[in-house]
C-alpha atoms as a PDB file:
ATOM      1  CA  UNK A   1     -10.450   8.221 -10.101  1.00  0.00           C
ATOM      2  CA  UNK A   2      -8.641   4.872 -10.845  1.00  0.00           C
ATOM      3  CA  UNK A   3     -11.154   1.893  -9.889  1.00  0.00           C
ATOM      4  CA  UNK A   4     -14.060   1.532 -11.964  1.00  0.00           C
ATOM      5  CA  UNK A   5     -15.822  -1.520 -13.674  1.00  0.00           C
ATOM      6  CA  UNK A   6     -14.871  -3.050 -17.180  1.00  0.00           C
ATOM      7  CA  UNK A   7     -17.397  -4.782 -17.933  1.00  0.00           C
ATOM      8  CA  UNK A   8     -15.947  -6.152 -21.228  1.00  0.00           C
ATOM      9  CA  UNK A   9     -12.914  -7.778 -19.445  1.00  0.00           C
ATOM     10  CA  UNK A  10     -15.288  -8.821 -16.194  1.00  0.00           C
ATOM     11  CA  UNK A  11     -12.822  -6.888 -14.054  1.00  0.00           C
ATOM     12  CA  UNK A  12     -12.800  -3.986 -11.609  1.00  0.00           C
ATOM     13  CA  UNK A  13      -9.837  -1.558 -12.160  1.00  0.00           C
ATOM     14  CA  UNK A  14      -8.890  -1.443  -8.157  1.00  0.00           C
ATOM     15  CA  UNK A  15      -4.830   0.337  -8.313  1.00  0.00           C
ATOM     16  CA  UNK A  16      -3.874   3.046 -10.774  1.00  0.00           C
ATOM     17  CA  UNK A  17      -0.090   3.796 -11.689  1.00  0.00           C
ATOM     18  CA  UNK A  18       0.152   5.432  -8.596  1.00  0.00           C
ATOM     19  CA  UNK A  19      -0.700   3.122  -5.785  1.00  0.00           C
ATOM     20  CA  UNK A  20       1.149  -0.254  -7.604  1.00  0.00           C
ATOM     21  CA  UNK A  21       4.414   2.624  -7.785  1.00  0.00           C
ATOM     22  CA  UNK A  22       4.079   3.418  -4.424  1.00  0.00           C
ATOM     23  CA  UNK A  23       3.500  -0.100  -3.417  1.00  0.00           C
ATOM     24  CA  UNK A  24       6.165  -1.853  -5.152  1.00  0.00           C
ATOM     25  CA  UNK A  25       8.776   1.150  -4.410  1.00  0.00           C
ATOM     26  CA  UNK A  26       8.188   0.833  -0.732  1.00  0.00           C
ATOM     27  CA  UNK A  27       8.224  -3.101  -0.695  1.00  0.00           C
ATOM     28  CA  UNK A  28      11.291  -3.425  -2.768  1.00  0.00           C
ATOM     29  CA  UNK A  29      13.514  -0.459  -0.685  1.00  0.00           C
ATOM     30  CA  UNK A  30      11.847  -1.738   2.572  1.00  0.00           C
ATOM     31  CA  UNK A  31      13.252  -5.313   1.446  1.00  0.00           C
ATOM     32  CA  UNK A  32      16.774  -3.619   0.654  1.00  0.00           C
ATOM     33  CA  UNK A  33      16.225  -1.415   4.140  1.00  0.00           C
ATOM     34  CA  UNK A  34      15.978  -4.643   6.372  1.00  0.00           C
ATOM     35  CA  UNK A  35      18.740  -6.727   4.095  1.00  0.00           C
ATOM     36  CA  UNK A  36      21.271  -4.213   4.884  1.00  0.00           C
ATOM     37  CA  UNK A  37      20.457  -3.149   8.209  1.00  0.00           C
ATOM     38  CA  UNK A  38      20.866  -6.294   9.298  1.00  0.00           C
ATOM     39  CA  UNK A  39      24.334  -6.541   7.756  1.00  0.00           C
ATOM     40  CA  UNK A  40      25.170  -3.434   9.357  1.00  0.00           C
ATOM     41  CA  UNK A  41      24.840  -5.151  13.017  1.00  0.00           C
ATOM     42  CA  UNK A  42      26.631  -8.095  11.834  1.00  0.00           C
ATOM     43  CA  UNK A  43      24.357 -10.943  11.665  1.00  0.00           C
ATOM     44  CA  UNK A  44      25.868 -12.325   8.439  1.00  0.00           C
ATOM     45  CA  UNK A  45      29.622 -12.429   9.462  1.00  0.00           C
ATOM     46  CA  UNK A  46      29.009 -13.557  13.025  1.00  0.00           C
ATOM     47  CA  UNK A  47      25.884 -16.263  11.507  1.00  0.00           C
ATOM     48  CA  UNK A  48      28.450 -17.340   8.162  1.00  0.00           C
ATOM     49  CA  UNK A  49      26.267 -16.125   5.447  1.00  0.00           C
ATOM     50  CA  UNK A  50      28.957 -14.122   4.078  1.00  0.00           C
ATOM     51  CA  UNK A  51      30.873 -17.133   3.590  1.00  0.00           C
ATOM     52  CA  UNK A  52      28.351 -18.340   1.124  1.00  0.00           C
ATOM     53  CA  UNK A  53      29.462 -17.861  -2.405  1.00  0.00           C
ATOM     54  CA  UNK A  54      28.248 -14.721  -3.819  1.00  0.00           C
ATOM     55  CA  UNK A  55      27.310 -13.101  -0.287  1.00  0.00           C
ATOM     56  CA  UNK A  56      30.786 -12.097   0.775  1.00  0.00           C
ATOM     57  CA  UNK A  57      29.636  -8.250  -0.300  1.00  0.00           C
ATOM     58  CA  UNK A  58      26.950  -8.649   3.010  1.00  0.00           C
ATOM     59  CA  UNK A  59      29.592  -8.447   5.736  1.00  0.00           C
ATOM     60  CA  UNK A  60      31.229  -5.317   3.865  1.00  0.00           C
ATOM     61  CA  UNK A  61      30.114  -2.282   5.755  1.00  0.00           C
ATOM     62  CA  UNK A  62      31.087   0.323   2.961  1.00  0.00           C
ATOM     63  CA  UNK A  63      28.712  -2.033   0.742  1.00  0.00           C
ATOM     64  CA  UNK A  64      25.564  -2.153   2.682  1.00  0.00           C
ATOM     65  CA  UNK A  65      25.523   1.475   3.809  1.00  0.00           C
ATOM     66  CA  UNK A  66      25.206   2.706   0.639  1.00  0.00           C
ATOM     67  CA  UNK A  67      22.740   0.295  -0.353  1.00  0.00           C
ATOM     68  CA  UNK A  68      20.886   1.156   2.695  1.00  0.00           C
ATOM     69  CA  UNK A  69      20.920   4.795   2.141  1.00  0.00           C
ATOM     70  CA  UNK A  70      19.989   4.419  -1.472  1.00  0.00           C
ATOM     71  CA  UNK A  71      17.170   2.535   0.183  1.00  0.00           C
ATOM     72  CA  UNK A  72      16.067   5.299   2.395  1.00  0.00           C
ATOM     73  CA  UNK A  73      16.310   7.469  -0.112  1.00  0.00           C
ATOM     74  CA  UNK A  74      13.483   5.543  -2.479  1.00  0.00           C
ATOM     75  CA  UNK A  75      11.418   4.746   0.359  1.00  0.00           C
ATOM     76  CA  UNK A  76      11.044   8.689   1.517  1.00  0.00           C
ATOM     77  CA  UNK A  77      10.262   9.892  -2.051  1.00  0.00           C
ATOM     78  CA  UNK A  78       7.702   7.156  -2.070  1.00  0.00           C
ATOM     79  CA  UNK A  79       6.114   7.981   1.374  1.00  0.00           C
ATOM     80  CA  UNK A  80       5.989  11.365   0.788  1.00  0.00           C
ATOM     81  CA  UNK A  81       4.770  11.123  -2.968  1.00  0.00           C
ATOM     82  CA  UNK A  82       1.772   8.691  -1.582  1.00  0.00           C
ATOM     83  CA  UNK A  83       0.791  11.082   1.571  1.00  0.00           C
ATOM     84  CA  UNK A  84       1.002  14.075  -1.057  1.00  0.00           C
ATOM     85  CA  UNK A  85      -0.884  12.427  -3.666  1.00  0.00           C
ATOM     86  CA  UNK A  86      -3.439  11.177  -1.810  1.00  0.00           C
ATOM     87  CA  UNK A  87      -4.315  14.122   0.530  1.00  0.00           C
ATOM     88  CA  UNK A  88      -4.396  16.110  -2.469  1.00  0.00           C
ATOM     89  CA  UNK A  89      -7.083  13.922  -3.822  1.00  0.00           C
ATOM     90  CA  UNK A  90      -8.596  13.724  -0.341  1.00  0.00           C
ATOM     91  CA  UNK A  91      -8.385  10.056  -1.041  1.00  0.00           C
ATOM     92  CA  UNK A  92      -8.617   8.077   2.469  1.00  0.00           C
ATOM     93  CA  UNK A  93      -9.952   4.392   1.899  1.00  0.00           C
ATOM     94  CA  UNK A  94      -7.233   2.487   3.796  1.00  0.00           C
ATOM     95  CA  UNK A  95      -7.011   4.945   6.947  1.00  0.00           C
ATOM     96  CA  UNK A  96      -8.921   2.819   9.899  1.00  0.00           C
ATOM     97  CA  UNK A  97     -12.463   2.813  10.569  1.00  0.00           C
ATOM     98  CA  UNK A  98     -14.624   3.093  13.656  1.00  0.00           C
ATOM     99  CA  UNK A  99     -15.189  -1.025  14.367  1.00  0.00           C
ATOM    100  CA  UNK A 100     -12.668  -2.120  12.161  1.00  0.00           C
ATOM    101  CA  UNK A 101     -10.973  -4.319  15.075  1.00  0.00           C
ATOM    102  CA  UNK A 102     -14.487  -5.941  15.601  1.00  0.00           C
ATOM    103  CA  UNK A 103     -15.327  -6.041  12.097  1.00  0.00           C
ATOM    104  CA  UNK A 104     -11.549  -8.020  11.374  1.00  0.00           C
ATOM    105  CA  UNK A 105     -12.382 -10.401  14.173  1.00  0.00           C
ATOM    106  CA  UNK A 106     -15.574 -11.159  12.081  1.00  0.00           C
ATOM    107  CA  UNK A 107     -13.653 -11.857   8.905  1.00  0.00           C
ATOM    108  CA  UNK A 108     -10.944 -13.625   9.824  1.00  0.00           C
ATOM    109  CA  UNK A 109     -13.911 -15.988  12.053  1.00  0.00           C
ATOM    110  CA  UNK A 110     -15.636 -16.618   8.906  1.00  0.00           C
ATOM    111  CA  UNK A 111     -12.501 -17.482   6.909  1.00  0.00           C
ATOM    112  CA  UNK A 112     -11.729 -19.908   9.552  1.00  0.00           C
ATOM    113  CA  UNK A 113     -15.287 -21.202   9.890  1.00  0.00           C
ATOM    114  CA  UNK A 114     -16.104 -20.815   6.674  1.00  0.00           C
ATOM    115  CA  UNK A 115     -18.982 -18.425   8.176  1.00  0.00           C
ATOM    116  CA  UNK A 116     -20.516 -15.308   6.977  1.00  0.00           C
ATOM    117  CA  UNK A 117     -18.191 -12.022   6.556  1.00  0.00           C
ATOM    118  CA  UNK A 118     -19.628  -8.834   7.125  1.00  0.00           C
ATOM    119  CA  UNK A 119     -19.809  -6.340   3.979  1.00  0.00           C
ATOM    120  CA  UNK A 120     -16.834  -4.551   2.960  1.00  0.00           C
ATOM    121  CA  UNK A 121     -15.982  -1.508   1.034  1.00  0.00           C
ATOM    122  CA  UNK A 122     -12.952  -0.952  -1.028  1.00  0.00           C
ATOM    123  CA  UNK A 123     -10.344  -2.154   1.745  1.00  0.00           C
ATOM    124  CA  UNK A 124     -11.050  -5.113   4.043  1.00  0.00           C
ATOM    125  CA  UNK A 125     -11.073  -4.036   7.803  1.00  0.00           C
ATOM    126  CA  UNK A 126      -8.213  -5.926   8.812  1.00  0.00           C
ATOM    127  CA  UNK A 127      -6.298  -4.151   6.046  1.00  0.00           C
ATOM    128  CA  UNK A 128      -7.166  -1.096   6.802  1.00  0.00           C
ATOM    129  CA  UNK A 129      -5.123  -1.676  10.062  1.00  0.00           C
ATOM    130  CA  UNK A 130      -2.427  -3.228   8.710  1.00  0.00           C
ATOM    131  CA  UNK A 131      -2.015  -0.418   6.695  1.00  0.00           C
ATOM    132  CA  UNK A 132      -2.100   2.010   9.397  1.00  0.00           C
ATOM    133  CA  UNK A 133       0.201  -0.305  11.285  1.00  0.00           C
ATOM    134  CA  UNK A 134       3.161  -0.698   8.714  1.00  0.00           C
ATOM    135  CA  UNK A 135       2.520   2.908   8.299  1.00  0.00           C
ATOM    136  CA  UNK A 136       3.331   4.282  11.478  1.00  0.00           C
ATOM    137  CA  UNK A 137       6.575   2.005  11.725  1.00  0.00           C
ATOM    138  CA  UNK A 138       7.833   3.151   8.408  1.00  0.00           C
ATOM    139  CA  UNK A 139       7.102   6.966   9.901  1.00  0.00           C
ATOM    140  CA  UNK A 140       9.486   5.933  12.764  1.00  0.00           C
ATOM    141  CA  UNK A 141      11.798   4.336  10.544  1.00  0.00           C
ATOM    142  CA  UNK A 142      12.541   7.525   8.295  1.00  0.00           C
ATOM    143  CA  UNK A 143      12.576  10.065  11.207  1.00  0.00           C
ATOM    144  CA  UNK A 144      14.896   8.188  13.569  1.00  0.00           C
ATOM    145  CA  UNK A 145      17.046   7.057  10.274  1.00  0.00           C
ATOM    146  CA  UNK A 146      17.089  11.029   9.840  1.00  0.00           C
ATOM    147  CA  UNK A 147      18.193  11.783  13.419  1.00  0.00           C
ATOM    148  CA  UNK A 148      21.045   8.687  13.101  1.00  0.00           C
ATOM    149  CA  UNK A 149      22.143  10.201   9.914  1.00  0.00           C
ATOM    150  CA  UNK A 150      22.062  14.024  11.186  1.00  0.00           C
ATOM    151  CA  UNK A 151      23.918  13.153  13.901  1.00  0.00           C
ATOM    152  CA  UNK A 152      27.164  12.061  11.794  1.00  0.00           C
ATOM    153  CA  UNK A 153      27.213  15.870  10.816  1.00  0.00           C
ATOM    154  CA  UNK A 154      30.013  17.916  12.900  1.00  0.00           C
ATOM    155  CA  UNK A 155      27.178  20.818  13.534  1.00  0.00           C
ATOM    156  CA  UNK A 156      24.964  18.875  15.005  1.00  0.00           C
ATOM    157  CA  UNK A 157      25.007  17.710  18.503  1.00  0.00           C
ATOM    158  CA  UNK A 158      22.400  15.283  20.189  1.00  0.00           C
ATOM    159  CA  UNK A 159      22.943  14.083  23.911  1.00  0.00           C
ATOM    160  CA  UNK A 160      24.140  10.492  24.629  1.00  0.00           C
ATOM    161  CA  UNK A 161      20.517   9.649  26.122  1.00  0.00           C
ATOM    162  CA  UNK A 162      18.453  10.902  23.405  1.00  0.00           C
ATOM    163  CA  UNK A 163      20.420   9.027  20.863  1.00  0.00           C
ATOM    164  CA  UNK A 164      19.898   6.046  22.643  1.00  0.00           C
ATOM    165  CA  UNK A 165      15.939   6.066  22.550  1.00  0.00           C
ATOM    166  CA  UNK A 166      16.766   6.768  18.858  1.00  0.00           C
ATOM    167  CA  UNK A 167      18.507   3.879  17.905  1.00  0.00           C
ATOM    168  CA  UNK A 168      16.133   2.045  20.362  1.00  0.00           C
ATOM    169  CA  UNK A 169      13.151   2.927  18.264  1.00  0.00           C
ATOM    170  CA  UNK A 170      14.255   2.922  14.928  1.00  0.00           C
ATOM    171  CA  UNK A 171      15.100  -1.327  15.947  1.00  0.00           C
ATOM    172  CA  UNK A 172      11.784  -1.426  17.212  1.00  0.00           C
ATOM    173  CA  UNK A 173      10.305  -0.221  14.512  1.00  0.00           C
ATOM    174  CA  UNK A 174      11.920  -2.334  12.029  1.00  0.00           C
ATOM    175  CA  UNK A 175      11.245  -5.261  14.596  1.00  0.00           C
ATOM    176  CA  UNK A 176       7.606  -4.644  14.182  1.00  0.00           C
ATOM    177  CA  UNK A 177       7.669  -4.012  10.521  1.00  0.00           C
ATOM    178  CA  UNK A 178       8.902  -7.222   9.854  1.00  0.00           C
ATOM    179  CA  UNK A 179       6.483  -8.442  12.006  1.00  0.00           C
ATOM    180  CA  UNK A 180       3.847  -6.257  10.321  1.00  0.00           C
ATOM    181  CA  UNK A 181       5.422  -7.628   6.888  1.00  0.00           C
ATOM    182  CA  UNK A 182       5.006 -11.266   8.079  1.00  0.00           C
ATOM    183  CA  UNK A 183       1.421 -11.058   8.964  1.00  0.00           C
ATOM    184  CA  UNK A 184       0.752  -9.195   5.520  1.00  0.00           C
ATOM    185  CA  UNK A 185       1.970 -11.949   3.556  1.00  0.00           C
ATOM    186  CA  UNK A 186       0.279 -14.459   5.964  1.00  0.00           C
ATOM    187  CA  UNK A 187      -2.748 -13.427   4.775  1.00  0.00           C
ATOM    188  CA  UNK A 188      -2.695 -14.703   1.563  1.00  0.00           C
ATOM    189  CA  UNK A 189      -2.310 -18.305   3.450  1.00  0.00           C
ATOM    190  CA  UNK A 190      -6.321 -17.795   3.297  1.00  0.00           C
ATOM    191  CA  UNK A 191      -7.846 -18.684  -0.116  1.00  0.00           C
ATOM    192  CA  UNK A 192     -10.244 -15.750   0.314  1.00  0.00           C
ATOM    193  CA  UNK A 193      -7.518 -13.670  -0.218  1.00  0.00           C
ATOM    194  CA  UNK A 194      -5.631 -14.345  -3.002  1.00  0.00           C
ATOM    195  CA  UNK A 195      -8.171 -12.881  -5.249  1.00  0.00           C
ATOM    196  CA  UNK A 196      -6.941  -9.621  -4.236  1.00  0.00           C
ATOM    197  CA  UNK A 197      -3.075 -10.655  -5.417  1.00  0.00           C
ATOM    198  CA  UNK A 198      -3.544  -9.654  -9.085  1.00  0.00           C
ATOM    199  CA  UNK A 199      -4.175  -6.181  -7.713  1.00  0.00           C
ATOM    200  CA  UNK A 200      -1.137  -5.366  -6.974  1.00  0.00           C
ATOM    201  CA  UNK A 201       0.373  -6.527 -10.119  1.00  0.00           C
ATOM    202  CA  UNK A 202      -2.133  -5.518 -13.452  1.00  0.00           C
ATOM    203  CA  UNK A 203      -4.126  -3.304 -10.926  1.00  0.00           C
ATOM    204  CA  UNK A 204      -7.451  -5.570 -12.225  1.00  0.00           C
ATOM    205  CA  UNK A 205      -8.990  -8.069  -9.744  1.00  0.00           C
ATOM    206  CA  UNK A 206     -11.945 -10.385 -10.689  1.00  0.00           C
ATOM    207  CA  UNK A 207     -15.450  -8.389 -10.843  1.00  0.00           C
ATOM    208  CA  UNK A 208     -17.448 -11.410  -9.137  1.00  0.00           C
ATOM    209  CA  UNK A 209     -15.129 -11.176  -6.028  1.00  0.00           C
ATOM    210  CA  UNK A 210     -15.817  -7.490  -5.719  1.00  0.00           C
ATOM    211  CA  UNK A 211     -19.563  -7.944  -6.066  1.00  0.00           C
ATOM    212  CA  UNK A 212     -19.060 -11.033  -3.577  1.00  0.00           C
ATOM    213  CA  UNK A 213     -16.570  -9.705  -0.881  1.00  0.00           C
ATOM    214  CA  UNK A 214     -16.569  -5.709  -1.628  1.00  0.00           C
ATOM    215  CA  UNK A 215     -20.365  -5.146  -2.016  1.00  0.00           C
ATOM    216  CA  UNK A 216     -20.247  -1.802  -0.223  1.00  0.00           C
ATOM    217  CA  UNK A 217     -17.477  -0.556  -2.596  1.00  0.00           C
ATOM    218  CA  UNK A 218     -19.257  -2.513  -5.997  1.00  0.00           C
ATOM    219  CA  UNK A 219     -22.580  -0.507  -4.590  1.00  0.00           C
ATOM    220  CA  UNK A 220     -20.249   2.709  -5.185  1.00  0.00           C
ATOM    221  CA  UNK A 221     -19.408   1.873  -8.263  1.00  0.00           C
ATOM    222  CA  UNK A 222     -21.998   0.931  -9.991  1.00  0.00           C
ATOM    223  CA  UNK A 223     -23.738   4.206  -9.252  1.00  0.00           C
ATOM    224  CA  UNK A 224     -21.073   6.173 -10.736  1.00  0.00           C
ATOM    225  CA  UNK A 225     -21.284   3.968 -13.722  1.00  0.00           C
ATOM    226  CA  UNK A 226     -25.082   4.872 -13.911  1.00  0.00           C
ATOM    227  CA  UNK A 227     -24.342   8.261 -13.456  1.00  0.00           C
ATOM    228  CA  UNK A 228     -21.960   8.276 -15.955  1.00  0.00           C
ATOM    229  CA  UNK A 229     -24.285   6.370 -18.132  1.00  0.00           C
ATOM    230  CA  UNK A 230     -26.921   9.260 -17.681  1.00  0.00           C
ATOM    231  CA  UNK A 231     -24.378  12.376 -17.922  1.00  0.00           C
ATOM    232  CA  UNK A 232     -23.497  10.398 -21.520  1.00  0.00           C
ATOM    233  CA  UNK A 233     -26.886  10.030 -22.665  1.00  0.00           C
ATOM    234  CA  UNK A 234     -28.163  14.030 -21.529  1.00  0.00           C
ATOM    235  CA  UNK A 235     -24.519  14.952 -23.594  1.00  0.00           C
ATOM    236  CA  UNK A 236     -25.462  12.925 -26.726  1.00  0.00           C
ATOM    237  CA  UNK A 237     -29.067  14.110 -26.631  1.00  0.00           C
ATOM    238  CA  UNK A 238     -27.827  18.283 -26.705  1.00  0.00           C
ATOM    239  CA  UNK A 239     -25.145  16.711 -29.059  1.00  0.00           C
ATOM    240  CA  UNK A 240     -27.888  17.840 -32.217  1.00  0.00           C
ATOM    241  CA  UNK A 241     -27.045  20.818 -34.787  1.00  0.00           C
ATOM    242  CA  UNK A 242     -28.686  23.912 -33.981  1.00  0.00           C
ATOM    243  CA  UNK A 243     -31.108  23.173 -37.855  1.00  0.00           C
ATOM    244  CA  UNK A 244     -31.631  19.553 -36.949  1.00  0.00           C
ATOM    245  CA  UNK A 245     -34.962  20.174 -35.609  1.00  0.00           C
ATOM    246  CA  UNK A 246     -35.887  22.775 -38.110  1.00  0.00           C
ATOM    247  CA  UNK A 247     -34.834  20.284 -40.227  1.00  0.00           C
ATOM    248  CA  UNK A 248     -37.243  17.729 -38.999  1.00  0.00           C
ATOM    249  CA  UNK A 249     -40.485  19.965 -39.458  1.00  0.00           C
ATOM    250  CA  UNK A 250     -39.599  20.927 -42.832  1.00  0.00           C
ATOM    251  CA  UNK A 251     -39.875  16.983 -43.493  1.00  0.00           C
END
């Protein structure tokens, strides 16, 4: 398991290698996904931002396919690698909760009021949501994206009307990601929040925050430190040579 306390740093280990990979792959070919997609439509030709110097490459078709392919192609390993991983591991923190839309309208109240927020464990309600939220649009991304590119194959043969709800959802899908993307970064606006930022960089995130905003998930871990503590101490007590208490009466 990744998170646990360091007590000598004052610093709760919340994101192994694994989630910041999975993280920063999907954010980084999600960013590529959107940039050329939109090139593909053409926004930048008919809007003039490939007549800005160094952006004459965005109104290039045979450019920002392959870039957006490449794309896809990063963002499905990554995906697939996280869902694998972390059912695997039976890992399932940041899938939504029962009362997690109540319990989000109670945190975001109290950031704005400055009130009380309820208790949270590992991942904040609201995120929690989010995450199921980008999820399902990045789902609908890579299967329609599949269909679109299936159907350039001369074996396969979809019907006019069927491709049309497919191109229909994959831009409503990557309408609402952005959306979803938006609101994501929005929520570091909140000072509450930013706390959590680190994370996603060094993995570490302050240990008083966790105690202060996470208590359900600090509760968690500080019994598996104590349970570590008392599986070290029953090893280090059978840890004595077999003539170490014959020893000791012979004294």
């Amino acid at each position: 398991m990744a998170e646990k306390i360091l007590q000598g740093e004052n610093k709760v280990k919340r994101h192994g290698f694994s989630v910041l990979f999975v993280h920063w792959t999907v954010a980084i070919s999600t960013f590529l996904l959107i940039l050329s997609g939109f090139g593909q439509m053409p926004m930048y030709k008919r809007y003039h931002i490939a007549d800005l110097p160094g952006m004459s490459w965005s109104a290039d078709y045979s450019v920002t396919i392959v870039i957006h392919y490449i794309a896809a192609v990063a963002l499905i390993f990554a995906v697939a690698y996280h869902i694998v991983y972390h059912v695997l591991r039976k890992e399932y923190d940041a899938l939504p909760r029962k009362g997690d839309l109540k319990a989000s309208y109670q945190i975001i109240k109290a950031m704005i009021t400055k009130g009380q927020e309820p208790p949270s464990d590992k991942y904040l309600a609201e995120q929690r949501l989010a995450y199921a939220f980008i999820g399902v649009n990045l789902l609908l991304i890579i299967i329609t994206g599949i269909i679109k590119v299936l159907k350039n194959l001369p074996t396969v043969d979809y019907s006019p009307t069927f491709l049309v709800w497919v191109n229909n959802l994959h831009t409503l899908a990557s309408m609402l990601l952005v959306f979803g993307i938006v609101g994501h970064l929005a929520a570091f606006l909140f000072k509450e929040n930013r706390a959590l930022l680190p994370g996603m960089f060094t993995g570490k995130i302050d240990l008083e925050y966790v105690k202060h905003r996470h208590s359900l998930w600090y509760s968690k871990l500080a019994k598996q430190e104590s349970s570590k503590g008392s599986r070290s101490n029953l090893t280090s007590g059978h840890a004595c040579p077999e003539n170490c208490h014959a020893g000791g009466r012979n004294q």
